[in-house]
Protein backbone atom coordinates (compact mmCIF):
# COMPACT_ATOMS: atom_id res chain seq x y z
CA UNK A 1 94.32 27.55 125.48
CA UNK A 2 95.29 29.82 128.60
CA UNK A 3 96.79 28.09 131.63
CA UNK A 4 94.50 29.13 134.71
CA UNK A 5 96.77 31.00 137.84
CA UNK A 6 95.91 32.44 140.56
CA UNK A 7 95.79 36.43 141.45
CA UNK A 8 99.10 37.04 143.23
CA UNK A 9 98.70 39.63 146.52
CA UNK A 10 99.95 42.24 144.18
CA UNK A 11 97.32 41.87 141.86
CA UNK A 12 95.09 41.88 144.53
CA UNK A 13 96.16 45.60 145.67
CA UNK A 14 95.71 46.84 142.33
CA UNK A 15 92.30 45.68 141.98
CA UNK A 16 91.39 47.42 145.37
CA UNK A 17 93.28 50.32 144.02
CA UNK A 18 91.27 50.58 140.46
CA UNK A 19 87.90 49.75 142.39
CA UNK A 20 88.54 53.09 144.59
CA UNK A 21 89.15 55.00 141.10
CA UNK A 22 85.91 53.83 140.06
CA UNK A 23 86.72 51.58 137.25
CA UNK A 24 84.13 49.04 136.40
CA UNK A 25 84.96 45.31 136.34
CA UNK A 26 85.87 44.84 133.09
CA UNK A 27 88.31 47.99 132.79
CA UNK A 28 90.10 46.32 136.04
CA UNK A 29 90.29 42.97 134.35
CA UNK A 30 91.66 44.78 131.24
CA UNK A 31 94.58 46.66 133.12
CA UNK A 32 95.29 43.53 135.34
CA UNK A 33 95.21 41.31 132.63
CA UNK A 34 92.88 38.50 133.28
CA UNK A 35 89.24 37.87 132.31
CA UNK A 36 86.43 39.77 133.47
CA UNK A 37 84.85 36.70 135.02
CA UNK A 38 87.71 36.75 137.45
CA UNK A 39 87.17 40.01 138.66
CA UNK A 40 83.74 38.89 139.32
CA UNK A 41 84.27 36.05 140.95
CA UNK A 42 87.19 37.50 143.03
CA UNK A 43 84.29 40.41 144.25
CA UNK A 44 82.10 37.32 145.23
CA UNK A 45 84.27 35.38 147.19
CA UNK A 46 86.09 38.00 148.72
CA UNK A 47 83.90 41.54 149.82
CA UNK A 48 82.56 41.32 153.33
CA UNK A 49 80.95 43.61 155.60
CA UNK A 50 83.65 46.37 155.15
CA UNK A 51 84.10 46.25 151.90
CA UNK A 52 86.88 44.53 149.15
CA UNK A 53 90.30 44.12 151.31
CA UNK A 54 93.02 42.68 149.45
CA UNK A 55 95.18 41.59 152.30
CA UNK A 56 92.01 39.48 154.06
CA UNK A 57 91.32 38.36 150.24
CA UNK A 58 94.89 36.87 149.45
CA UNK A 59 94.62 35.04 152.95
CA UNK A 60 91.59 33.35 152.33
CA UNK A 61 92.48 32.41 148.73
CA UNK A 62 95.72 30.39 150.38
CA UNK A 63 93.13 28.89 153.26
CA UNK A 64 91.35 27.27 150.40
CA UNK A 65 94.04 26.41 148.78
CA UNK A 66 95.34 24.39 151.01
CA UNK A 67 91.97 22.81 151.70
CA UNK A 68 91.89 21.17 148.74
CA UNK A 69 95.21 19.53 148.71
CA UNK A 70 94.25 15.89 149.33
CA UNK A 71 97.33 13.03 149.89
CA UNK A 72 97.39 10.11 147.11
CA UNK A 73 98.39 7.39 149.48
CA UNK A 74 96.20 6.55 152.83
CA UNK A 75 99.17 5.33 155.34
């Protein structure tokens, strides 16, 4: 069984870079090395009006992140 991580900012860039060169989703996931699903949902979550950018992308991945952190003990 694969541990699930998250795409690093780096990874990010080189999925905007192999988008730009026209590789289809599951090329990208193939030279990134995660699953094609990823790709997908990365895409879904992430493109706005103008497009993929990795830089807004990353930032909003660490916005949710953070939203889900929940404390175990109510003070």
């Amino acid at each position: 069984m694969r541990r699930y991580t998250q795409l690093t900012r780096d990874q990010r860039y080189q999925i905007q870079a192999l988008k730009k060169a026209g590789l289809n989703q599951t090329e990208t996931a193939k030279i990134v090395g995660v699953h094609k699903s990823t790709i997908s949902r990365e895409f879904k979550r992430n493109t706005g009006l103008r497009g993929y950018r990795p830089k807004q992308a990353h930032r909003l991945s660490v916005v949710r992140c953070q939203g889900k952190l929940q404390p175990r003990i109510n003070i």
